[in-house]
C-alpha atoms as a PDB file:
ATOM      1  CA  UNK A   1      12.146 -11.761 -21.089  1.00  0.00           C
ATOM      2  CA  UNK A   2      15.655 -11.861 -22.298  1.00  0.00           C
ATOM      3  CA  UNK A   3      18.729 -13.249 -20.538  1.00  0.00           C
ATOM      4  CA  UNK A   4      20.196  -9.582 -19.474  1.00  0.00           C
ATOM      5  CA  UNK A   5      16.777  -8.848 -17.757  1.00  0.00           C
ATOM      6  CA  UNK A   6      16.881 -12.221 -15.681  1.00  0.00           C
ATOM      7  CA  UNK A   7      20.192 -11.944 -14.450  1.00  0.00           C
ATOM      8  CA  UNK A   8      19.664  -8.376 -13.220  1.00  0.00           C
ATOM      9  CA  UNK A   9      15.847  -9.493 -11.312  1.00  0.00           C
ATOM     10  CA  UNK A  10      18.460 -12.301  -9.979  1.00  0.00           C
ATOM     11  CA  UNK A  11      20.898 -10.181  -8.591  1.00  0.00           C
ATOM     12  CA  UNK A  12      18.722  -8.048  -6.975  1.00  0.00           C
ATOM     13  CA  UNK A  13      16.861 -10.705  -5.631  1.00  0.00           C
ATOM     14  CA  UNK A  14      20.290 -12.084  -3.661  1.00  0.00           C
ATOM     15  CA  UNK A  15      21.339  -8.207  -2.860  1.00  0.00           C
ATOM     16  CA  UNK A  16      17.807  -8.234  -1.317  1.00  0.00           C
ATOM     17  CA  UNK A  17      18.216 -11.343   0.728  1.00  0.00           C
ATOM     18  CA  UNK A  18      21.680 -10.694   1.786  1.00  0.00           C
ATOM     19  CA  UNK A  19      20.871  -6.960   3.235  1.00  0.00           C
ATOM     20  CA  UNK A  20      17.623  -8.352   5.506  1.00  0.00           C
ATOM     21  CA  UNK A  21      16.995 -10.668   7.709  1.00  0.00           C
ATOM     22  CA  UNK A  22      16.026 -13.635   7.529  1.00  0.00           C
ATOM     23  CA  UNK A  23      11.800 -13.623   6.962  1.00  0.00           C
ATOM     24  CA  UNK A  24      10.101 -14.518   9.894  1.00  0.00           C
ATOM     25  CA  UNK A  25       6.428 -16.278  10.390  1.00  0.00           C
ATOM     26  CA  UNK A  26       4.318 -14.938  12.553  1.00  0.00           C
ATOM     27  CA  UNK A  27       1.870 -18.320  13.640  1.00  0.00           C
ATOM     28  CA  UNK A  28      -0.623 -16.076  15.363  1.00  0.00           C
ATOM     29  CA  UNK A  29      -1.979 -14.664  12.055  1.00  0.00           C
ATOM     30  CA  UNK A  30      -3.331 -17.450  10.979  1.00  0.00           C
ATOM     31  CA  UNK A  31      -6.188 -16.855  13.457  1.00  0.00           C
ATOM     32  CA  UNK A  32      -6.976 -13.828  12.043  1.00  0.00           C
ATOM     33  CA  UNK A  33      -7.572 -15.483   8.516  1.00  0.00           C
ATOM     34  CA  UNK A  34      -9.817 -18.102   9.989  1.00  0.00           C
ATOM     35  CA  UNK A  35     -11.908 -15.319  11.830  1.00  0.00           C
ATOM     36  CA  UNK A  36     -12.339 -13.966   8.107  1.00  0.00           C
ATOM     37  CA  UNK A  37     -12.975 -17.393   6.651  1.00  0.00           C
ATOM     38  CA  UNK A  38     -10.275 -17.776   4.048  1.00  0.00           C
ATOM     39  CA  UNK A  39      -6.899 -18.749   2.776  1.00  0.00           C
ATOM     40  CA  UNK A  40      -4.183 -16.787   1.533  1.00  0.00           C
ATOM     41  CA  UNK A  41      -0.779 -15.240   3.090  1.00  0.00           C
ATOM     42  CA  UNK A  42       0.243 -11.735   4.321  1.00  0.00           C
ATOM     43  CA  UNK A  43       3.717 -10.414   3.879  1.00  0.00           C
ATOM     44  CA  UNK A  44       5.205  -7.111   5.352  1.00  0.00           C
ATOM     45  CA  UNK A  45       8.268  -5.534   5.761  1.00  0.00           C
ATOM     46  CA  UNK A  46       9.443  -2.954   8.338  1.00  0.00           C
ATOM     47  CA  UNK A  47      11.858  -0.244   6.537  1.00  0.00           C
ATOM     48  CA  UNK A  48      13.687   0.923   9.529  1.00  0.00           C
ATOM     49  CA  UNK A  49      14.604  -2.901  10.649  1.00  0.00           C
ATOM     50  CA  UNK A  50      14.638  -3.907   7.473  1.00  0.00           C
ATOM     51  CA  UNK A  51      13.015  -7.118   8.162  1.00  0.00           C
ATOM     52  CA  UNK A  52      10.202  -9.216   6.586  1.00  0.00           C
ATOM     53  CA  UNK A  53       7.668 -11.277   8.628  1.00  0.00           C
ATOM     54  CA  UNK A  54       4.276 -12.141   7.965  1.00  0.00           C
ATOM     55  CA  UNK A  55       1.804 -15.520   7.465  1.00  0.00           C
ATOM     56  CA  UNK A  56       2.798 -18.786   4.933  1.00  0.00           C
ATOM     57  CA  UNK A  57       5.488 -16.887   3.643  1.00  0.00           C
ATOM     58  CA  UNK A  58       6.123 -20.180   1.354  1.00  0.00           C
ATOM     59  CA  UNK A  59       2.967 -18.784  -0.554  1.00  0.00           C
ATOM     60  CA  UNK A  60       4.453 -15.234  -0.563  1.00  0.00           C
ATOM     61  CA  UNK A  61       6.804 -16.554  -3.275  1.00  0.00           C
ATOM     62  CA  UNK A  62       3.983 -17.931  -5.542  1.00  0.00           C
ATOM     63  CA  UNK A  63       3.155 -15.868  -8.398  1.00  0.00           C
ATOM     64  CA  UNK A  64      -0.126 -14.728  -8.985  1.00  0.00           C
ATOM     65  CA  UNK A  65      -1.620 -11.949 -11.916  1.00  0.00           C
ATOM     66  CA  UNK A  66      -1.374  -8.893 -10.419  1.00  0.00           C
ATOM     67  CA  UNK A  67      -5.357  -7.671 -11.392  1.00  0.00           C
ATOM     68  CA  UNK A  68      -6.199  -3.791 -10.624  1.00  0.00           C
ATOM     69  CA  UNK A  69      -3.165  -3.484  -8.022  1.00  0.00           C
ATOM     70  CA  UNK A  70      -1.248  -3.138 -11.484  1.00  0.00           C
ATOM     71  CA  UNK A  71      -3.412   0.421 -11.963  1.00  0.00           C
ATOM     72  CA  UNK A  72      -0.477   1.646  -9.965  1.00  0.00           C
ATOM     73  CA  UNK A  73       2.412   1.193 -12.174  1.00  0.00           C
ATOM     74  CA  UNK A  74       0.093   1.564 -15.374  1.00  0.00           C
ATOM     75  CA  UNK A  75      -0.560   5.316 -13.695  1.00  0.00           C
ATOM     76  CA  UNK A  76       3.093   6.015 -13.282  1.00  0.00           C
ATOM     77  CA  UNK A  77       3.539   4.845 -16.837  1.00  0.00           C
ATOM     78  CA  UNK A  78       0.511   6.770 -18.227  1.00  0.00           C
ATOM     79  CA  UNK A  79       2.168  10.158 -16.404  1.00  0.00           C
ATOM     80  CA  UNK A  80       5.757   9.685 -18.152  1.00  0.00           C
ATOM     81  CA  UNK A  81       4.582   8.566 -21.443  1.00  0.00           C
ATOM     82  CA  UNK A  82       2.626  11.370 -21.489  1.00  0.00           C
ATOM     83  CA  UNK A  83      -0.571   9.733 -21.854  1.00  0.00           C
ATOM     84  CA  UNK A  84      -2.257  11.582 -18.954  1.00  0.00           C
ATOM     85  CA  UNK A  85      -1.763  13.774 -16.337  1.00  0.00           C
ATOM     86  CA  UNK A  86      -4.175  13.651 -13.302  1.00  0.00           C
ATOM     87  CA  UNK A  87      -6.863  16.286 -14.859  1.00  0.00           C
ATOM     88  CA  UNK A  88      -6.898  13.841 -18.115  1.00  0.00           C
ATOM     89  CA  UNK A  89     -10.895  13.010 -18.623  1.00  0.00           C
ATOM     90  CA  UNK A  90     -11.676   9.988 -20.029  1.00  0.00           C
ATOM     91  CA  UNK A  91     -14.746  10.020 -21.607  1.00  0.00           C
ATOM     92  CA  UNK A  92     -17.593   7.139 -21.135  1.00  0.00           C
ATOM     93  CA  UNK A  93     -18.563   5.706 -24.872  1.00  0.00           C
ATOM     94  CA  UNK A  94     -22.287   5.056 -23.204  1.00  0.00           C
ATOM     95  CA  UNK A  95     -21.789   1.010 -23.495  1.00  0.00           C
ATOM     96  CA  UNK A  96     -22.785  -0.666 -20.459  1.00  0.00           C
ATOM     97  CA  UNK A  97     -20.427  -1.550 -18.045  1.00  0.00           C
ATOM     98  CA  UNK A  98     -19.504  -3.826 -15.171  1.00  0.00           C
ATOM     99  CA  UNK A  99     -20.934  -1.082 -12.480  1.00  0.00           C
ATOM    100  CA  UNK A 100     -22.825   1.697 -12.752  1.00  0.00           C
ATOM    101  CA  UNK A 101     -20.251   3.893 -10.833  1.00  0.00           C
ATOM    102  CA  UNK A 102     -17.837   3.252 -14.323  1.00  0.00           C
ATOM    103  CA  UNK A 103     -20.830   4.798 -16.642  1.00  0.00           C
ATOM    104  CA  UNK A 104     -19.691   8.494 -16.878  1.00  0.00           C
ATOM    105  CA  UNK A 105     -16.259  10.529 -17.496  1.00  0.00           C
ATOM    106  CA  UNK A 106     -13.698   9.954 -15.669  1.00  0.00           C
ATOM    107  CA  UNK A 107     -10.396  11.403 -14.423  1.00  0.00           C
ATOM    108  CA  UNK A 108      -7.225   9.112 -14.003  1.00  0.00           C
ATOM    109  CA  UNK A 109      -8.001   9.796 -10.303  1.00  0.00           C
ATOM    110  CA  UNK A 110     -11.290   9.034 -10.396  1.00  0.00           C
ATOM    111  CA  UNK A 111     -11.121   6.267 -12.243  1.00  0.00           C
ATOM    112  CA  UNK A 112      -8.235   4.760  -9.668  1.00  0.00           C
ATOM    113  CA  UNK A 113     -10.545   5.244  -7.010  1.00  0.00           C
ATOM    114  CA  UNK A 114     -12.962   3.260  -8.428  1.00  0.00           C
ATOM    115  CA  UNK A 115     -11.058   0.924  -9.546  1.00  0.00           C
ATOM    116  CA  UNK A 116     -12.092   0.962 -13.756  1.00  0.00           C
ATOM    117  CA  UNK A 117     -11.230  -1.317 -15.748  1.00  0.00           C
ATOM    118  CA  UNK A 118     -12.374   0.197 -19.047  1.00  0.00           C
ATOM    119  CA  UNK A 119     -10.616   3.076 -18.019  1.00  0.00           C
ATOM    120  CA  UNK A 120      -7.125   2.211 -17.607  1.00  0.00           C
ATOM    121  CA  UNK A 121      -7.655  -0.718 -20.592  1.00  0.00           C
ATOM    122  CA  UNK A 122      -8.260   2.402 -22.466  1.00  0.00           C
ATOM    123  CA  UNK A 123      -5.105   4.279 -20.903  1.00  0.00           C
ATOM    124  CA  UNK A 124      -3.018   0.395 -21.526  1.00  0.00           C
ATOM    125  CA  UNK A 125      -4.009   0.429 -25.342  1.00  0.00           C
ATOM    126  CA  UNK A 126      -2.909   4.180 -25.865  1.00  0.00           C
ATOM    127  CA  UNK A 127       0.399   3.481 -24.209  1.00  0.00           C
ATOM    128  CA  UNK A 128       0.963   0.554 -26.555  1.00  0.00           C
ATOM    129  CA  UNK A 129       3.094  -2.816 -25.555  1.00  0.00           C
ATOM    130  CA  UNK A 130       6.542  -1.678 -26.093  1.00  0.00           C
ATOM    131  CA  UNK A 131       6.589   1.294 -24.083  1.00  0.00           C
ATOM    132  CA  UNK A 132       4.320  -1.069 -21.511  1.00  0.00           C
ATOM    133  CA  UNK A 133       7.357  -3.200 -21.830  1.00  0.00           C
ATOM    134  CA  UNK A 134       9.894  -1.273 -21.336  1.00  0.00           C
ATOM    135  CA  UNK A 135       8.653   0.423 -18.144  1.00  0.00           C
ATOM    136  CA  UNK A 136       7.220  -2.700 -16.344  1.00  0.00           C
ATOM    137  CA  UNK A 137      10.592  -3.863 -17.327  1.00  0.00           C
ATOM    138  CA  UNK A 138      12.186  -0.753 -15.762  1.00  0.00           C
ATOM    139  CA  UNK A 139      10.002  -0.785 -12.515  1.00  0.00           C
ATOM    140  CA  UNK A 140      11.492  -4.689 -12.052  1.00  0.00           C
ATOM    141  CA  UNK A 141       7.441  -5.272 -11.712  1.00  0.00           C
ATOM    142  CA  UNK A 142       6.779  -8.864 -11.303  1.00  0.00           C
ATOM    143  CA  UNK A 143       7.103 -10.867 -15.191  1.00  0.00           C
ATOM    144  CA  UNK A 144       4.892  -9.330 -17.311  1.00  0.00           C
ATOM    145  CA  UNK A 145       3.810 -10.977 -20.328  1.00  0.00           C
ATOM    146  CA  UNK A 146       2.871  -8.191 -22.785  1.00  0.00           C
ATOM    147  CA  UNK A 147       2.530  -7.946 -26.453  1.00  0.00           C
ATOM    148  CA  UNK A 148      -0.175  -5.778 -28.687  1.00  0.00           C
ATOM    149  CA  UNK A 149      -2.734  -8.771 -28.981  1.00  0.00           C
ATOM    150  CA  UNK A 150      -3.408  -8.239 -24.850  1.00  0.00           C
ATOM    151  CA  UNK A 151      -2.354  -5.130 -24.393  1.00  0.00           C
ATOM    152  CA  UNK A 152      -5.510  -3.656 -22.414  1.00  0.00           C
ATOM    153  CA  UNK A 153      -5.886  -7.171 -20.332  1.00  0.00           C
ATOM    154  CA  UNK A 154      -2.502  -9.068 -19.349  1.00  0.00           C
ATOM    155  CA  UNK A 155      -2.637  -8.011 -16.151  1.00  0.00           C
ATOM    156  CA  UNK A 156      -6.672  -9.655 -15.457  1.00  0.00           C
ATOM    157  CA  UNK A 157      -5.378 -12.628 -17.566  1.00  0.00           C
ATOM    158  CA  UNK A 158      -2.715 -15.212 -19.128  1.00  0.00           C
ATOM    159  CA  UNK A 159       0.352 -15.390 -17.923  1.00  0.00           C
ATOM    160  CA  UNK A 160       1.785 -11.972 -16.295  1.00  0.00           C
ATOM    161  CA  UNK A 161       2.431 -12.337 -12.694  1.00  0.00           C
ATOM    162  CA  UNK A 162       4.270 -11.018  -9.299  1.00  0.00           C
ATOM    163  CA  UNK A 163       4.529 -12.059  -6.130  1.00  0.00           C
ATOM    164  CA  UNK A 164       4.455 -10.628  -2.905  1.00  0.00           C
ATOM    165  CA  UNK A 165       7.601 -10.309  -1.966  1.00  0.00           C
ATOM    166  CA  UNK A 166       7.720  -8.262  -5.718  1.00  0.00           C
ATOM    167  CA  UNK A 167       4.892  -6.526  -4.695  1.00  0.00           C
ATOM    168  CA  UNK A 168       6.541  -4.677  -2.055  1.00  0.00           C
ATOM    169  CA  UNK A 169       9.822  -4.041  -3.910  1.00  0.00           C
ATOM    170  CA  UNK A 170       8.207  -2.315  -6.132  1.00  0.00           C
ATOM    171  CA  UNK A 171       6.185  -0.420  -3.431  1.00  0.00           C
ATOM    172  CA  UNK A 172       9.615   0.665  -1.833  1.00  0.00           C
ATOM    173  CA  UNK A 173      11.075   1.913  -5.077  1.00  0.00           C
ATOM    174  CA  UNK A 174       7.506   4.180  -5.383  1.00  0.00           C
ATOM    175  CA  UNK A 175       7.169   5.178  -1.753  1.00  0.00           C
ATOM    176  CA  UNK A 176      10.907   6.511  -1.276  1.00  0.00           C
ATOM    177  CA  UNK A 177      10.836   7.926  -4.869  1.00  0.00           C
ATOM    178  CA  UNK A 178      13.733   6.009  -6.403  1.00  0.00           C
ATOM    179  CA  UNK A 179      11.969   4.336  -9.636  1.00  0.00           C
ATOM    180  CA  UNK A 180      13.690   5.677 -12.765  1.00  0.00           C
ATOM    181  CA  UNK A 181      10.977   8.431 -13.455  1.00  0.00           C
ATOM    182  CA  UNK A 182       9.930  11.959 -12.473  1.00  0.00           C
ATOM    183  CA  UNK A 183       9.434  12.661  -9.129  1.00  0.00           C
ATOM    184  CA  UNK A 184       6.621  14.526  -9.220  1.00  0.00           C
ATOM    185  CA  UNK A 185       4.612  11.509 -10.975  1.00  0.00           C
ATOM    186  CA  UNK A 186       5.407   9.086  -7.904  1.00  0.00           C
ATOM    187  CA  UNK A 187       4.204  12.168  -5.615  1.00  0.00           C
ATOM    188  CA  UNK A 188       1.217  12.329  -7.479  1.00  0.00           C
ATOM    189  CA  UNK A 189       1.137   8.781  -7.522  1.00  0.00           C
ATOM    190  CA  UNK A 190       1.303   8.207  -3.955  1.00  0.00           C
ATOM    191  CA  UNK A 191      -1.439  10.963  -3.388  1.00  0.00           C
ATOM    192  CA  UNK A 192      -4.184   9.050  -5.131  1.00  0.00           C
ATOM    193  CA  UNK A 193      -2.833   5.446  -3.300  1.00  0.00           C
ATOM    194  CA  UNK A 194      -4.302   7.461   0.259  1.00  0.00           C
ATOM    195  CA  UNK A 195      -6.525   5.050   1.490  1.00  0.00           C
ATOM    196  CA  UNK A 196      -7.395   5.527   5.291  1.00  0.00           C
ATOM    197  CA  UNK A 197      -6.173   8.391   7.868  1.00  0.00           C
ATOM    198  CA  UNK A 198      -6.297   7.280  11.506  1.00  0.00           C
ATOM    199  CA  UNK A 199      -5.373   9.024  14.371  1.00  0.00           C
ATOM    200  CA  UNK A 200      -1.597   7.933  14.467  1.00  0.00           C
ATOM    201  CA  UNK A 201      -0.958   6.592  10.802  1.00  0.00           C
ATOM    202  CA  UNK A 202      -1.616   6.654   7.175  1.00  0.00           C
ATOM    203  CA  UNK A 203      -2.782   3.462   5.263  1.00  0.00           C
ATOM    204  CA  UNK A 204      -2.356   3.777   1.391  1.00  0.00           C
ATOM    205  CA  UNK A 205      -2.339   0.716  -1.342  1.00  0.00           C
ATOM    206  CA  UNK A 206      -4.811  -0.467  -4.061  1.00  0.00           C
ATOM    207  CA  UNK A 207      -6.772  -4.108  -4.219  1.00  0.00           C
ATOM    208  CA  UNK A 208      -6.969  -6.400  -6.928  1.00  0.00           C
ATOM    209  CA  UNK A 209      -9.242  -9.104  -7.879  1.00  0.00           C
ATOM    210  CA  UNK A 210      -8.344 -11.678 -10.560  1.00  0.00           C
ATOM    211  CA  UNK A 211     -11.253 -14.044 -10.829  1.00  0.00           C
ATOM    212  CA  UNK A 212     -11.089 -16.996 -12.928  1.00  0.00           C
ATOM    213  CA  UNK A 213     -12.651 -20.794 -13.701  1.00  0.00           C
ATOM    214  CA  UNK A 214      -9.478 -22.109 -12.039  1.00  0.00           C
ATOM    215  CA  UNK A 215      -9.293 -19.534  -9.223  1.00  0.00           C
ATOM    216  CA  UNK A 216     -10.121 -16.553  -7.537  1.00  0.00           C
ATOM    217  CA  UNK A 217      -7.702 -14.517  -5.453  1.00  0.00           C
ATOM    218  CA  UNK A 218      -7.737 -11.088  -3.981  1.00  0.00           C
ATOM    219  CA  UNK A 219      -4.942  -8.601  -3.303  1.00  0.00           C
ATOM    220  CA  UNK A 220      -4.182  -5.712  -1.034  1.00  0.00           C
ATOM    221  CA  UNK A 221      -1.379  -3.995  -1.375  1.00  0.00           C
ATOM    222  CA  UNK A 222       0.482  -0.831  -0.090  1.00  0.00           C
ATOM    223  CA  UNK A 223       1.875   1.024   2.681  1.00  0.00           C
ATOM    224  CA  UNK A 224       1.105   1.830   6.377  1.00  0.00           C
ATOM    225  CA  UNK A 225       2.818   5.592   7.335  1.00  0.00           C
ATOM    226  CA  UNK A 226       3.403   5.981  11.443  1.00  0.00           C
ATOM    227  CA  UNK A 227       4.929   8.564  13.435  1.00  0.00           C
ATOM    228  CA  UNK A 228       8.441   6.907  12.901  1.00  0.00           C
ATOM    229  CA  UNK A 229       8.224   4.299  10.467  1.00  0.00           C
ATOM    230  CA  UNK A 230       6.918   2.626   7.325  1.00  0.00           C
ATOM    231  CA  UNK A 231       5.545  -0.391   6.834  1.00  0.00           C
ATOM    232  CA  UNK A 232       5.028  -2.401   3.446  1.00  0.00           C
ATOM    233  CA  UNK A 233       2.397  -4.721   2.934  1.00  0.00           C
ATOM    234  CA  UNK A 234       0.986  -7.743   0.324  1.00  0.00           C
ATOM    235  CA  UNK A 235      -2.237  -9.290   1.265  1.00  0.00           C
ATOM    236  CA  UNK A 236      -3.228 -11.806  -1.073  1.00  0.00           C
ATOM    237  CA  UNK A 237      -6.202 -13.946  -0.425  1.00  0.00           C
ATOM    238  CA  UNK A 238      -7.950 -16.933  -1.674  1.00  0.00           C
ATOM    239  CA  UNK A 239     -11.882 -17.826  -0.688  1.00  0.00           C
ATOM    240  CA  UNK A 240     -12.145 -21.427   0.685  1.00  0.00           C
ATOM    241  CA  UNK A 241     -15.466 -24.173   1.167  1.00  0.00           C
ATOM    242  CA  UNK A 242     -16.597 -21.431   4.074  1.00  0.00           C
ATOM    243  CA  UNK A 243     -16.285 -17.808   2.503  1.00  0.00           C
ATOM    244  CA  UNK A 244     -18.671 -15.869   1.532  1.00  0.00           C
ATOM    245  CA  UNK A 245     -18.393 -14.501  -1.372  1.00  0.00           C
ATOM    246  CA  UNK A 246     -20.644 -11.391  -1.558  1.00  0.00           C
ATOM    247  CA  UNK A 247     -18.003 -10.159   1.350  1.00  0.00           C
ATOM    248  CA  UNK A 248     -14.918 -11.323  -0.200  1.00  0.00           C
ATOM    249  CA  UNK A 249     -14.032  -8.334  -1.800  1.00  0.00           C
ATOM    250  CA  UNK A 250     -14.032  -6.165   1.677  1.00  0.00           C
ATOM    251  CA  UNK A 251     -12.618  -8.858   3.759  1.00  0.00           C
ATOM    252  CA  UNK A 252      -9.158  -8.528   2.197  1.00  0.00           C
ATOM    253  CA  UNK A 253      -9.365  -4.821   3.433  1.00  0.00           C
ATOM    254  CA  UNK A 254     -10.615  -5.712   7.078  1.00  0.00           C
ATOM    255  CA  UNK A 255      -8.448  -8.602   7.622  1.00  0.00           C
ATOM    256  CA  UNK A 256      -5.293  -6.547   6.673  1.00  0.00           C
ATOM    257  CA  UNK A 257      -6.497  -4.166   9.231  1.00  0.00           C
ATOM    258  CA  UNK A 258      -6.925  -6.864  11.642  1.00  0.00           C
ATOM    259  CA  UNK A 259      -3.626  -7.943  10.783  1.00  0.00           C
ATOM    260  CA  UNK A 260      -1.490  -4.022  10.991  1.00  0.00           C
ATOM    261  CA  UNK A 261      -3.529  -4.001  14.757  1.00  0.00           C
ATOM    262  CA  UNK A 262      -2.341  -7.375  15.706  1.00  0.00           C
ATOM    263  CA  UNK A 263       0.922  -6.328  14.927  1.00  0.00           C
ATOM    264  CA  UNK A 264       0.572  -3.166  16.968  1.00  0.00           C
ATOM    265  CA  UNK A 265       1.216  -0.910  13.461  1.00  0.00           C
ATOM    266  CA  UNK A 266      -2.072   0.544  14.414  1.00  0.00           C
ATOM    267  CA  UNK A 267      -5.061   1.077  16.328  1.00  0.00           C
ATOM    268  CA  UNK A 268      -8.561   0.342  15.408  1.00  0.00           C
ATOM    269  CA  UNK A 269      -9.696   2.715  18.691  1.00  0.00           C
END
């Protein structure tokens, strides 16, 4: 990352902290990650207030790889780089893969849904590592630490990370359509990020999963649409001595949930 680069991430980290208020920690979350049985933090930020609060907001500031929730910028990227559009089909080589729901053609939307690795490694390697560069670069996503021997896997492994607070800046930028691209790629974007309808809001966002020897930790991340408002959010959790594991992948999803009803976003009714 050169020395231009930093100093811009720095100012608009301090423009950032200057224009909202101060973060504040919500102690009553903390039950809800105990009901789940893990560790981790929770960050979210309501636009109209313009205010952050959330759980261990001291962790929000650690950096962590950003795993599949990077499929979001890597789709923006794919759609201005011309590497895709949303009716691209990628076709399945017949090698085995991790599930059986990734063993068949795919579109870019399909394979978002379901989360593909092999997919969007094959959509990484076609863009190449400059342009990567350049645009993650652009987006101010996290650090990113890209070159063409892990082009198709920096964001699963090594040393590319983002935080949660980065997280959502980035999910601002996308949501109110000011990154430096087309418009119509963040609108198509932000159609395939529609998670859940409920009766008074929209939930959108994309999980994440890095799993290593050293550590495993889980993401959530997106946006909660109300009548009035918008809320960003960054789960990011961590499985401790009492998790189970063969429900750790959904509990990131529920205890967000949990959280956005605790908070009175919405209503699980």
């Amino acid at each position: 990352m050169n020395k231009k680069f930093c100093l811009i991430i720095v100012a608009m980290i301090i423009a950032l902290n200057s224009c909202a208020s101060q973060p504040k920690e919500v102690s009553g979350l903390k039950d809800v990650f105990d009901k789940f049985k893990i560790d981790g933090s929770f960050l979210i930020y309501n636009q109209n207030k313009n205010i952050y609060m959330g759980y261990n907001l001291e962790r929000c500031k650690i950096h962590f790889r950003p795993a599949s929730t990077f499929k979001i910028p890597n789709t923006l990227i794919a759609f201005e780089s011309g590497i895709a559009t949303p009716e691209t089909v990628f076709k399945w080589n017949g090698e085995k893969r991790s599930f059986s729901s990734w063993e068949k053609d795919m579109t870019i939307v399909e394979a978002f849904k379901a989360s593909a690795v092999p997919v969007y490694q094959e959509i990484a390697r076609r863009i190449g590592a400059e342009k990567m560069k350049y645009y993650t670069q652009l987006f101010n996503y996290g650090n990113m630490d890209i070159n063409s021997e892990n082009i198709d896997k920096f964001w699963l492994e090594g040393n590319s990370t983002i935080t949660q607070y980065q997280q959502i800046y980035f999910l601002q930028k996308l949501y109110n359509l000011e990154l430096p691209i087309k418009e119509e790629y963040m609108k198509q974007v932000k159609a395939m990020m529609q998670y859940e309808v409920g009766k008074n809001y929209i939930i959108s966002g994309k999980t994440g999963w890095a799993n290593s020897q050293k550590e495993s930790i889980a993401w959530f991340v997106g946006y909660v649409e109300t009548n009035d408002n918008v809320y960003f959010f960054a789960t990011n959790v961590v499985p401790n001595e009492s998790t189970n594991m063969e429900t750790f992948g959904q509990v990131r999803i529920e205890l967000t949930k949990d959280i956005l009803n605790k908070l009175k976003i919405i209503s699980k009714d």
